[in-house]
PDB file of N, CA and C in Angstrom:
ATOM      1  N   UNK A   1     -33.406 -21.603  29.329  1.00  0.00           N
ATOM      2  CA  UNK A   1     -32.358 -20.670  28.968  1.00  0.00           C
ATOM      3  C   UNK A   1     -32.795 -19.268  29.391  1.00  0.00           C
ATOM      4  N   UNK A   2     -32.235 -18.973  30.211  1.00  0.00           N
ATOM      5  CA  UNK A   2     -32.349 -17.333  30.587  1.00  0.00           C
ATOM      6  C   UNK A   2     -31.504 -16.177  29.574  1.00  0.00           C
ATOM      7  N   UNK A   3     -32.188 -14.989  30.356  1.00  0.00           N
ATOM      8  CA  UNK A   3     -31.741 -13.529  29.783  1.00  0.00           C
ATOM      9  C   UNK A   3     -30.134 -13.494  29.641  1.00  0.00           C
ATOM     10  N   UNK A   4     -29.172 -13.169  28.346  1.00  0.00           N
ATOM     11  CA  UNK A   4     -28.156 -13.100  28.702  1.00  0.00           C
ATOM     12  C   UNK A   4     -27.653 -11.900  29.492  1.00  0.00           C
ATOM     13  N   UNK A   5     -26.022 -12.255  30.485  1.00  0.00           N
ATOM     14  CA  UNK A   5     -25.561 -11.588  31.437  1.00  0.00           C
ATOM     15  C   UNK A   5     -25.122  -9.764  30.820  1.00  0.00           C
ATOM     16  N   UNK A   6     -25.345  -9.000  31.380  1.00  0.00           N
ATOM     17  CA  UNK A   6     -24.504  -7.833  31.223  1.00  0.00           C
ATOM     18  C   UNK A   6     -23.146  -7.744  30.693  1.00  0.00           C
ATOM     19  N   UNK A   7     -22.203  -8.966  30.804  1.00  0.00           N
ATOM     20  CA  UNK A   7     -20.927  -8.997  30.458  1.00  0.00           C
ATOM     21  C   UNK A   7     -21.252  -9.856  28.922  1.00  0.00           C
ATOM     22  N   UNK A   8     -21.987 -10.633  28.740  1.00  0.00           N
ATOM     23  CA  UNK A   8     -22.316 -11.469  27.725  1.00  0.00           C
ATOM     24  C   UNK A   8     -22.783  -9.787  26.162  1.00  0.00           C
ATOM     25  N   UNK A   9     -23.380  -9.367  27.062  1.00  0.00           N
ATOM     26  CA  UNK A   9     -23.775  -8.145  26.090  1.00  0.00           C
ATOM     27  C   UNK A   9     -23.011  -7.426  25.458  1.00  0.00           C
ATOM     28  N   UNK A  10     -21.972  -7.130  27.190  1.00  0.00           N
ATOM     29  CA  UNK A  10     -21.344  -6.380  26.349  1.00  0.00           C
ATOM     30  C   UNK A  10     -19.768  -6.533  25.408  1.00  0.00           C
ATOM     31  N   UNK A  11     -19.542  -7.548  25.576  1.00  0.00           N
ATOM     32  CA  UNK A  11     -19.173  -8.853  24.662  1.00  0.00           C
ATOM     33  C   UNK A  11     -19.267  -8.613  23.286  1.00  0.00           C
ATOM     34  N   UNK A  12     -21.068  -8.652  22.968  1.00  0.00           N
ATOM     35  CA  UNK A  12     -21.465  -8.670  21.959  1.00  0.00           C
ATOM     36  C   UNK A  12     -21.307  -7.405  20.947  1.00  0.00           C
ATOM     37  N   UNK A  13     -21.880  -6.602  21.685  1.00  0.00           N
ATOM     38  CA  UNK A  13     -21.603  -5.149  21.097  1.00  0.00           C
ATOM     39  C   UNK A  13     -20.173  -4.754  21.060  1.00  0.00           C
ATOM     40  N   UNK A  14     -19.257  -4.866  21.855  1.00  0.00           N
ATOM     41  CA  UNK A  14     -18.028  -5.262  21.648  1.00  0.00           C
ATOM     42  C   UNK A  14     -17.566  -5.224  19.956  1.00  0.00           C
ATOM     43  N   UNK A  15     -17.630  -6.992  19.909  1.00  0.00           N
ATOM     44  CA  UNK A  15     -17.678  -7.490  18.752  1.00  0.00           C
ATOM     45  C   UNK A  15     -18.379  -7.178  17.690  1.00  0.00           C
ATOM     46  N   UNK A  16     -19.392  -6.598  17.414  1.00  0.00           N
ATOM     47  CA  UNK A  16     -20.412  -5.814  16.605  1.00  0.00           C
ATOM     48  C   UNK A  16     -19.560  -4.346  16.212  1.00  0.00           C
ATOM     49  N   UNK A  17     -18.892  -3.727  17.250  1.00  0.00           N
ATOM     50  CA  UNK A  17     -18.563  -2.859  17.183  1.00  0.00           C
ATOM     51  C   UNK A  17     -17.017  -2.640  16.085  1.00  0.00           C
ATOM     52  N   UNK A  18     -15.919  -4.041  16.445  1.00  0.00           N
ATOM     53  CA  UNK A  18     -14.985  -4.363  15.965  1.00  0.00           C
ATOM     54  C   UNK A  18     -15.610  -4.604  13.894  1.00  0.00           C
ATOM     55  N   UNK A  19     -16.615  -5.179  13.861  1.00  0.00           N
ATOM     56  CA  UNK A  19     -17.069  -5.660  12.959  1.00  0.00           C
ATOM     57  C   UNK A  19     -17.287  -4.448  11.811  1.00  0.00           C
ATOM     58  N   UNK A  20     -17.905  -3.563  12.563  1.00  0.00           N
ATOM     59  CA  UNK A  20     -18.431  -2.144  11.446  1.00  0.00           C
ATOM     60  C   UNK A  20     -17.277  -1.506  11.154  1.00  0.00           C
ATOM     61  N   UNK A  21     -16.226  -1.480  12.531  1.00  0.00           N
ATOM     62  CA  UNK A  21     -14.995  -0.654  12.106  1.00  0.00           C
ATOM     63  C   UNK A  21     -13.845  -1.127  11.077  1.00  0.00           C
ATOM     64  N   UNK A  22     -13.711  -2.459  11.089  1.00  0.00           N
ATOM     65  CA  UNK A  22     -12.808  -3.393  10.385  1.00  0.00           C
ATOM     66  C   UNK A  22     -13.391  -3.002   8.865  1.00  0.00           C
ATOM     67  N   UNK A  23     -15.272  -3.126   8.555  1.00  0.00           N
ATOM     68  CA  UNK A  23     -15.906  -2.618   7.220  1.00  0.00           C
ATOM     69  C   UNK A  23     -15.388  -1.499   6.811  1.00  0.00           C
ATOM     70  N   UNK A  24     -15.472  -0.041   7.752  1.00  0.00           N
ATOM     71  CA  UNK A  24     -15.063   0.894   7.265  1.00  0.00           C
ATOM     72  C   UNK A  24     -13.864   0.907   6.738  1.00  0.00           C
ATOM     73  N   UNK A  25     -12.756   0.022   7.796  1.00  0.00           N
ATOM     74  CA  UNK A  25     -11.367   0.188   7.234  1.00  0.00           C
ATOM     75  C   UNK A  25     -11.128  -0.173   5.767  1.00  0.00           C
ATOM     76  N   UNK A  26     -11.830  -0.850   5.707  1.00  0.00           N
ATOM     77  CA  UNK A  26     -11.607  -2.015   4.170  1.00  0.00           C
ATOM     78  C   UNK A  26     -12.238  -1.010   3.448  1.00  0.00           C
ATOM     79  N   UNK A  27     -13.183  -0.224   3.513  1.00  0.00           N
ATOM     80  CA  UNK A  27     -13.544   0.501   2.406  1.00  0.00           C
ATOM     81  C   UNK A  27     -13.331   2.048   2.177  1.00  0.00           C
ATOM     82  N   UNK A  28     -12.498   2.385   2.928  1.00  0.00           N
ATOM     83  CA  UNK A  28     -12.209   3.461   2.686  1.00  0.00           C
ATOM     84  C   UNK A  28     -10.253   3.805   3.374  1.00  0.00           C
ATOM     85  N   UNK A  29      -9.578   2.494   3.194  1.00  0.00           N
ATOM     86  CA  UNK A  29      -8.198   3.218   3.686  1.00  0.00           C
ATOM     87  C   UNK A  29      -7.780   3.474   2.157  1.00  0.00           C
ATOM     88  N   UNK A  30      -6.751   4.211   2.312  1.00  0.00           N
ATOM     89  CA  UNK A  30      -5.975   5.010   1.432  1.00  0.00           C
ATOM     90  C   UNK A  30      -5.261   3.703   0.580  1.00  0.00           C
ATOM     91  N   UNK A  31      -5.130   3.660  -0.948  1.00  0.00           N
ATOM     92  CA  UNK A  31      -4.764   2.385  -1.923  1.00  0.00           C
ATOM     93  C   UNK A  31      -3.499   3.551  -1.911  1.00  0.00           C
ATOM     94  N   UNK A  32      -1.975   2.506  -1.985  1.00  0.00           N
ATOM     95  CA  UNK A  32      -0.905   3.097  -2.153  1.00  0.00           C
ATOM     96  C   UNK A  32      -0.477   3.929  -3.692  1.00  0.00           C
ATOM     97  N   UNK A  33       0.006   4.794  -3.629  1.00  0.00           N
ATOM     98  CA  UNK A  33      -0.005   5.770  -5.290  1.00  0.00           C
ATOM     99  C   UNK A  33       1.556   5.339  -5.643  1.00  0.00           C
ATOM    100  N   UNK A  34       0.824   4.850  -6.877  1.00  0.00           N
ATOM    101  CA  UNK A  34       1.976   4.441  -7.902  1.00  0.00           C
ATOM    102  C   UNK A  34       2.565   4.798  -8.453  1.00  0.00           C
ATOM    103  N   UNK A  35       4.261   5.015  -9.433  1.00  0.00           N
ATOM    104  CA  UNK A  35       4.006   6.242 -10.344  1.00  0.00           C
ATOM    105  C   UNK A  35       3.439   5.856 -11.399  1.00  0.00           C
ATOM    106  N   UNK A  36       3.040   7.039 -12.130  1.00  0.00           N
ATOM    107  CA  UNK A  36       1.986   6.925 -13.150  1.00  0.00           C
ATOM    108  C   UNK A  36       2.682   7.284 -14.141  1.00  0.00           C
ATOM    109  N   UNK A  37       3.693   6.828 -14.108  1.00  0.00           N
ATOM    110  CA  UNK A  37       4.640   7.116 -16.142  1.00  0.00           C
ATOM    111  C   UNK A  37       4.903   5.426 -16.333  1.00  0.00           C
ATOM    112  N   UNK A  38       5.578   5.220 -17.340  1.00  0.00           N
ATOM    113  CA  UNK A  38       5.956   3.933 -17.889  1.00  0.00           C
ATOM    114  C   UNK A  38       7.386   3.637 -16.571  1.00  0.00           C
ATOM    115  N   UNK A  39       7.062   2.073 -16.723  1.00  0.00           N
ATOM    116  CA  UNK A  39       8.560   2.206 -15.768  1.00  0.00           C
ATOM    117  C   UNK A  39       8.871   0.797 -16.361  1.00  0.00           C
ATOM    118  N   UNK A  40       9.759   1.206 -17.168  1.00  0.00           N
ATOM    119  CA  UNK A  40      10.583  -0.160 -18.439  1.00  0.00           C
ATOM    120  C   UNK A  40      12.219   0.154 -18.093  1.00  0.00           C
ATOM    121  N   UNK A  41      12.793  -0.477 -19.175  1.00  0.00           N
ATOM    122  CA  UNK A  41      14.447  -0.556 -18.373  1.00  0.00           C
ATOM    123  C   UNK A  41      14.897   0.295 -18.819  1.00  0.00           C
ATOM    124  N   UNK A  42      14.454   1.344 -20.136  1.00  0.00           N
ATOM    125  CA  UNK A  42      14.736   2.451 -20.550  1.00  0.00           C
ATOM    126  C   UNK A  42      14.418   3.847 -19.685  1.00  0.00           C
ATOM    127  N   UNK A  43      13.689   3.014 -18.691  1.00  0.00           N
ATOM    128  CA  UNK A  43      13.207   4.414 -17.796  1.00  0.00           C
ATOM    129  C   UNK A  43      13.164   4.069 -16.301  1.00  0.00           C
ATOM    130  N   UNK A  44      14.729   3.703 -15.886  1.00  0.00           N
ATOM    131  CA  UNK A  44      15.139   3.615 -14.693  1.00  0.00           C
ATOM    132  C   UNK A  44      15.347   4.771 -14.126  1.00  0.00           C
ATOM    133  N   UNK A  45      15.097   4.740 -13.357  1.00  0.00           N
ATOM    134  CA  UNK A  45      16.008   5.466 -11.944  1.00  0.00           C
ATOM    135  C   UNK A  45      14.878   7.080 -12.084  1.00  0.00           C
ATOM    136  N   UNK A  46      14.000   6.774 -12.707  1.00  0.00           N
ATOM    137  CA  UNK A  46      13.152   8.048 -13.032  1.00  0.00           C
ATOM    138  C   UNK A  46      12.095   7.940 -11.590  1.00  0.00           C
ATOM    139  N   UNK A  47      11.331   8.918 -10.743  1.00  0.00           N
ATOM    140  CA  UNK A  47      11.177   9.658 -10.047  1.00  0.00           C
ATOM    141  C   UNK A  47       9.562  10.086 -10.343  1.00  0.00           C
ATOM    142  N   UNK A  48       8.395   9.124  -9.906  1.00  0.00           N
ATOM    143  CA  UNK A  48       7.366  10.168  -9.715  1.00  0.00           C
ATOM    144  C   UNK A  48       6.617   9.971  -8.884  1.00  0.00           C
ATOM    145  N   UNK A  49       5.992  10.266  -7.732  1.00  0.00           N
ATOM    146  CA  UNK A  49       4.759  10.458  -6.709  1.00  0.00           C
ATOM    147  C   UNK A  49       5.561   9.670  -5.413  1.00  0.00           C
ATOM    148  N   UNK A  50       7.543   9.823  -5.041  1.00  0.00           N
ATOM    149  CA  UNK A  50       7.725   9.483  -3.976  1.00  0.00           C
ATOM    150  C   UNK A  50       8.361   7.867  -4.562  1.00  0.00           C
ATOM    151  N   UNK A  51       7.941   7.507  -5.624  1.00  0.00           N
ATOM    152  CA  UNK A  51       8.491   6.486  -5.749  1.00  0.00           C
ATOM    153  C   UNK A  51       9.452   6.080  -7.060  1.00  0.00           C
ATOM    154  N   UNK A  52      10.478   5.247  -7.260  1.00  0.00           N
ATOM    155  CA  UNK A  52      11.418   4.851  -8.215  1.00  0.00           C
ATOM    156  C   UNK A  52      11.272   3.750  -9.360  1.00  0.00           C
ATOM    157  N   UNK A  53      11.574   4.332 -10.360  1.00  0.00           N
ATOM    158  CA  UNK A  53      12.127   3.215 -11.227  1.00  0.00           C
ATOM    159  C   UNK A  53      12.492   2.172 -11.065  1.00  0.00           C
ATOM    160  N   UNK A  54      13.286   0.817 -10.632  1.00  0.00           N
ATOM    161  CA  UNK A  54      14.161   0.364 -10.503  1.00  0.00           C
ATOM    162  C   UNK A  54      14.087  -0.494 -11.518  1.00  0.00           C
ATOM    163  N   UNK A  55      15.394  -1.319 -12.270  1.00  0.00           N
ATOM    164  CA  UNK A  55      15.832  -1.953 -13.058  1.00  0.00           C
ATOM    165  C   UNK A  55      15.672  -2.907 -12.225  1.00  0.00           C
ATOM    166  N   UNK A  56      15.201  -4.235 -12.602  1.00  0.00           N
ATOM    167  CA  UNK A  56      15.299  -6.058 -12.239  1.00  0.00           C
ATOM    168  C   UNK A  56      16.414  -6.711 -13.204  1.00  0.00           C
ATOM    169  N   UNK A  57      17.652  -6.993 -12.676  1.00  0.00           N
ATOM    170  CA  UNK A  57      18.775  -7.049 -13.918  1.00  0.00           C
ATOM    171  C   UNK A  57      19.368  -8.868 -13.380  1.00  0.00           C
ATOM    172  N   UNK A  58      19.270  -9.273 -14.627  1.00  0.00           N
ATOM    173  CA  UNK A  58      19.783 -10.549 -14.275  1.00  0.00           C
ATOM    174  C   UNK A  58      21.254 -10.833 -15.039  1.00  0.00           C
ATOM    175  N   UNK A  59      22.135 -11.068 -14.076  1.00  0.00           N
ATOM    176  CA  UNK A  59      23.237 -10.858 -14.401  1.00  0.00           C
ATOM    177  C   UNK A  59      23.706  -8.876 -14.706  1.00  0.00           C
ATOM    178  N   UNK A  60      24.312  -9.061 -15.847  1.00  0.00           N
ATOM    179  CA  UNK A  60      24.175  -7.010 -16.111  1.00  0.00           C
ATOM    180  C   UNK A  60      22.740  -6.881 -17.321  1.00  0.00           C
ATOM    181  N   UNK A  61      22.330  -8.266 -17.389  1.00  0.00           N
ATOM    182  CA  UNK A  61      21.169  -7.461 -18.437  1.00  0.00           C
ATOM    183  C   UNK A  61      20.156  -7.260 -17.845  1.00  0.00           C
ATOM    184  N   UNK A  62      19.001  -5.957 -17.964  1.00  0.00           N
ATOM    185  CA  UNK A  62      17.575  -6.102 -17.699  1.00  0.00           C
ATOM    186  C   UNK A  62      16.935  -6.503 -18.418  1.00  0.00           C
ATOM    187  N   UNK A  63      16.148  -7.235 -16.961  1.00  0.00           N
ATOM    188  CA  UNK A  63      15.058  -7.988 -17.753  1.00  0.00           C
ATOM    189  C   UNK A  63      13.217  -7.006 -17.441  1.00  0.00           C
ATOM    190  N   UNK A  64      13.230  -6.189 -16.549  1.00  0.00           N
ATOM    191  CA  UNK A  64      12.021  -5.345 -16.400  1.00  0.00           C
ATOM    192  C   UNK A  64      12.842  -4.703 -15.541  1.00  0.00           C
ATOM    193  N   UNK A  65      11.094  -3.872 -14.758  1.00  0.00           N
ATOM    194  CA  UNK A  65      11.557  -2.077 -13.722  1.00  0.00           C
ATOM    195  C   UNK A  65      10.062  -2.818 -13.392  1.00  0.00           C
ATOM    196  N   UNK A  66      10.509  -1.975 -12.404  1.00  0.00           N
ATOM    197  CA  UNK A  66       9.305  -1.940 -11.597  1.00  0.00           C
ATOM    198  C   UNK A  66       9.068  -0.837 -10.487  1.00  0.00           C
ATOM    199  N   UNK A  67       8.285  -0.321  -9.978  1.00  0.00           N
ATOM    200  CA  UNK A  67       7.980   1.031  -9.252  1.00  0.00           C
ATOM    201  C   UNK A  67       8.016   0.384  -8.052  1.00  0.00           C
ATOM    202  N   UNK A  68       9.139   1.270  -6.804  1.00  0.00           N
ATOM    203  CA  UNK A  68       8.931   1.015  -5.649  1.00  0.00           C
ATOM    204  C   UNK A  68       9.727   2.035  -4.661  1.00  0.00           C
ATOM    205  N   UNK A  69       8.864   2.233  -3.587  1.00  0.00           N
ATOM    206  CA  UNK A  69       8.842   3.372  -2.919  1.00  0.00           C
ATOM    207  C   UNK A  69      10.545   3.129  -2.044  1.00  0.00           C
ATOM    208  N   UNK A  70      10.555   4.422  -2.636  1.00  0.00           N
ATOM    209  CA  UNK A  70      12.371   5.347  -2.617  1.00  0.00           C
ATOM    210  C   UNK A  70      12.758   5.563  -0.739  1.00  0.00           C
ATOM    211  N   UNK A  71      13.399   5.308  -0.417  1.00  0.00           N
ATOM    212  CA  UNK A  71      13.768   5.095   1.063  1.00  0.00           C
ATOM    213  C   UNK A  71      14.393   6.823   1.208  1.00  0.00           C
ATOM    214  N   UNK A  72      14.861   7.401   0.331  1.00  0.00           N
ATOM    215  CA  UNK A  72      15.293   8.753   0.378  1.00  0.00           C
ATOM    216  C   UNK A  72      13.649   9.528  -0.491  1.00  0.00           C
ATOM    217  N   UNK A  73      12.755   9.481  -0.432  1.00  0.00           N
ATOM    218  CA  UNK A  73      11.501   9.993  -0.866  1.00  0.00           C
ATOM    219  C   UNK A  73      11.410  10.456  -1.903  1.00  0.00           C
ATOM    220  N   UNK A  74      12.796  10.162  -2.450  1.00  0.00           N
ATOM    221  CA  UNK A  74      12.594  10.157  -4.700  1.00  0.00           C
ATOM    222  C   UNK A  74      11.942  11.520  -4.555  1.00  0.00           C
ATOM    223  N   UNK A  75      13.135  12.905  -4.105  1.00  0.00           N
ATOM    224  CA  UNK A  75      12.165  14.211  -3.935  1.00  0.00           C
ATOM    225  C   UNK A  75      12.220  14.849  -5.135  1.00  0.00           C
ATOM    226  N   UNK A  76      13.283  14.338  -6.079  1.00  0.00           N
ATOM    227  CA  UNK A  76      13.322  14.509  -7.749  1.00  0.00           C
ATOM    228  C   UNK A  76      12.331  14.544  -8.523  1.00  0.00           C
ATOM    229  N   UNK A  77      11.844  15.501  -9.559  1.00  0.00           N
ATOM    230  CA  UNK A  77      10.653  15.640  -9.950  1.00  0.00           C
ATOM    231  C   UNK A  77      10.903  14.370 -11.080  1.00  0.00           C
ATOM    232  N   UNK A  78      12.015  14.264 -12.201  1.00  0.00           N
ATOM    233  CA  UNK A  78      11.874  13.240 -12.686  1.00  0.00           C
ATOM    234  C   UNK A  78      12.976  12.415 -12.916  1.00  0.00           C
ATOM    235  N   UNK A  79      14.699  12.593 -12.706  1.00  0.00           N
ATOM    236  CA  UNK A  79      15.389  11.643 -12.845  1.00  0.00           C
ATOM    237  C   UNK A  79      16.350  12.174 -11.736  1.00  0.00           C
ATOM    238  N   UNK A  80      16.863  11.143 -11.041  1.00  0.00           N
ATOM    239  CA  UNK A  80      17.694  11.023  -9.326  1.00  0.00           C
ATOM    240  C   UNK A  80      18.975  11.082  -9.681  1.00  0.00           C
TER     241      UNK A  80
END
């Protein structure tokens, strides 16, 4: 078994290279911001960090809310 080729190397480092950057990504990208108030069915349509209230309604009753990011950027400080 001989020396590996120049292209074999750089192959490797290549891949070595993909490897450290993929680590960094994972440990340091940005975790999405939630809002940080209560978001129950009493507190729909309320407005904080870009994202909404929304009511989960089955039939006309709610049954929870849940926080999810506002397509118009929820620029309301607290109710839309």
């Amino acid at each position: 078994m001989g020396l590996p080729n120049k292209t074999m190397l750089k192959r490797l480092f290549a891949t070595a290279l993909c490897v450290v950057a993929l680590n960094l990504y994972v440990a340091f990208a940005p975790a999405p911001v939630r809002g940080q108030g209560e978001c129950t069915c009493s507190t729909c349509n309320r407005c904080e960090n870009g994202q909404r209230c929304v009511c989960l309604k089955q039939g006309t009753a709610c049954i929870g809310a849940e926080w999810t990011d506002d397509p118009n950027g929820c620029k309301c400080k607290t109710l839309c």
